[in-house]
C-alpha atoms as a PDB file:
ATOM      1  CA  UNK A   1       0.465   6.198   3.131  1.00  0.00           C
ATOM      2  CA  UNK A   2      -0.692   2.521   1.511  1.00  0.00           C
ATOM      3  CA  UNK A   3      -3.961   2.347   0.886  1.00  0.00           C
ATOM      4  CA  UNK A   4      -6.537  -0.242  -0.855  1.00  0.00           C
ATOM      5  CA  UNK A   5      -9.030   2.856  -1.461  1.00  0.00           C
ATOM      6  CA  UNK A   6      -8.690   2.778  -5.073  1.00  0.00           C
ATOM      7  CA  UNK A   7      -8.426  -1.277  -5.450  1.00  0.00           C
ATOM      8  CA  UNK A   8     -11.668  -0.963  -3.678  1.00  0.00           C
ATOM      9  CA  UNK A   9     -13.239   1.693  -5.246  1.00  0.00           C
ATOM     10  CA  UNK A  10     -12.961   0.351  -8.776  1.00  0.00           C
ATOM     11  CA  UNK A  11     -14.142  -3.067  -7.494  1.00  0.00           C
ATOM     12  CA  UNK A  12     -17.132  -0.999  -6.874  1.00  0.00           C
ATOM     13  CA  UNK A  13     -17.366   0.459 -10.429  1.00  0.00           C
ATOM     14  CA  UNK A  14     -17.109   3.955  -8.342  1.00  0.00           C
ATOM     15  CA  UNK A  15     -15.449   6.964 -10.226  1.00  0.00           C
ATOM     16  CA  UNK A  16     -13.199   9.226  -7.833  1.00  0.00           C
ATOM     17  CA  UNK A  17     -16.038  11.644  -8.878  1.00  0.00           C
ATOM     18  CA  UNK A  18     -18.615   9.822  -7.282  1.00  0.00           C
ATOM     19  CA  UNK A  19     -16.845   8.919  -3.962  1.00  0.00           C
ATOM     20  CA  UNK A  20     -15.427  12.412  -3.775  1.00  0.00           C
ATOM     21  CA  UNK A  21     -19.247  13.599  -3.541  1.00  0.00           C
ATOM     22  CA  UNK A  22     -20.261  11.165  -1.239  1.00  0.00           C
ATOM     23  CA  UNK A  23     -17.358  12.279   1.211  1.00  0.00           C
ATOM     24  CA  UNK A  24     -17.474  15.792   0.627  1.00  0.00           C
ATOM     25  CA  UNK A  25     -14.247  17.062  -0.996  1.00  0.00           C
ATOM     26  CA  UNK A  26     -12.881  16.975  -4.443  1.00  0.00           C
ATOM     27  CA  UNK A  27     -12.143  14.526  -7.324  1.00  0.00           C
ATOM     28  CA  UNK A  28      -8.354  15.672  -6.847  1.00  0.00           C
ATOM     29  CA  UNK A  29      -8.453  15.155  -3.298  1.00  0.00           C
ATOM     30  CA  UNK A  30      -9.379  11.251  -3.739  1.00  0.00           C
ATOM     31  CA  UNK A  31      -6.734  11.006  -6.368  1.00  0.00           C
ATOM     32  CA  UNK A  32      -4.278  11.987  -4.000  1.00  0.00           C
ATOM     33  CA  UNK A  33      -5.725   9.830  -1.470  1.00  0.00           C
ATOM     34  CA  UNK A  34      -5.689   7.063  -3.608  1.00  0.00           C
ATOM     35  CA  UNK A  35      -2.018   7.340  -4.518  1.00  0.00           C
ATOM     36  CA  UNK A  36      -0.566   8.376  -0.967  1.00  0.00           C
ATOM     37  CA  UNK A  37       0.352  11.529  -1.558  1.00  0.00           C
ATOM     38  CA  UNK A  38      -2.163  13.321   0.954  1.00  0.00           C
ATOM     39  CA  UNK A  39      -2.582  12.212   4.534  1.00  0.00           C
ATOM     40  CA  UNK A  40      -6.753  12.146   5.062  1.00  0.00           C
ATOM     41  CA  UNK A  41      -8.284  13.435   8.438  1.00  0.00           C
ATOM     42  CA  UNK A  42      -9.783   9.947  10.491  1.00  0.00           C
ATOM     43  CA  UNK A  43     -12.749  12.159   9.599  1.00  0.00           C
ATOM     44  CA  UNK A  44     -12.827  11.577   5.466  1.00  0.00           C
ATOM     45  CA  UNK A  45     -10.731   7.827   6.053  1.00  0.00           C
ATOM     46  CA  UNK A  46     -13.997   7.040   8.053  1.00  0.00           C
ATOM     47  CA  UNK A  47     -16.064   8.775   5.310  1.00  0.00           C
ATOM     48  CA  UNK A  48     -14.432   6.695   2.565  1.00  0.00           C
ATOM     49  CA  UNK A  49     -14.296   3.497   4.283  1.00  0.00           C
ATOM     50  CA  UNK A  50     -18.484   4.095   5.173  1.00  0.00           C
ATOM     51  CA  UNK A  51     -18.967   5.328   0.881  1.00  0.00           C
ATOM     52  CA  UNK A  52     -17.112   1.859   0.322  1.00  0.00           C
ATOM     53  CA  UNK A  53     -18.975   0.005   2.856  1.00  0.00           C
ATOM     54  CA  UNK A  54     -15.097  -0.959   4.812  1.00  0.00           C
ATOM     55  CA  UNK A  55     -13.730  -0.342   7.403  1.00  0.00           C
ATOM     56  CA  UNK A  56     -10.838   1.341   8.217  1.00  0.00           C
ATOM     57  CA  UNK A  57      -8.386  -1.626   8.929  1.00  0.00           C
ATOM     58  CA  UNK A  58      -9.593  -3.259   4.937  1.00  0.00           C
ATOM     59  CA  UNK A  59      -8.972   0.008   3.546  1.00  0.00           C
ATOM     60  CA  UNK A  60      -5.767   1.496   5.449  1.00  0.00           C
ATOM     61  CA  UNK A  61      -3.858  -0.920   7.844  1.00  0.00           C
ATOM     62  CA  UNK A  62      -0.529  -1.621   6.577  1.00  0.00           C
ATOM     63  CA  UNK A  63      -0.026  -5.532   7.074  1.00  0.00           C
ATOM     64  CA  UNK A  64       4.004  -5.910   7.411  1.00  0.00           C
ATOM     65  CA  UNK A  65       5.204  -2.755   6.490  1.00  0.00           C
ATOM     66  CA  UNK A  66       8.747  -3.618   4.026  1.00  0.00           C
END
């Protein structure tokens, strides 16, 4: 799964430390996240998108899918 979490998250000068303890799971986990290798729950994508103050369609809508 695409995703702008990590584009976002660096904007933010956020480590995947510090979003994975505002969301509840582990550095790893966000890693993953970031590079689409583990679906999320809507539960943490809202979580995320909330830490990153977006919403769900800035962080994962895929805009013309190739």
């Amino acid at each position: 799964m695409k995703n702008r979490v990590k584009i976002t998250r660096v904007m933010l000068n956020m480590t995947q430390g510090e979003l994975a303890r505002q969301v509840g799971v582990t550095r790893q986990t966000i890693g993953l996240v970031e590079k689409g290798e583990y679906n999320p729950t809507l539960q943490l994508c809202v979580a995320i998108a909330e830490a990153l103050n977006k919403t769900l369609d800035d962080l994962f809508w895929e805009v013309g899918k190739e």
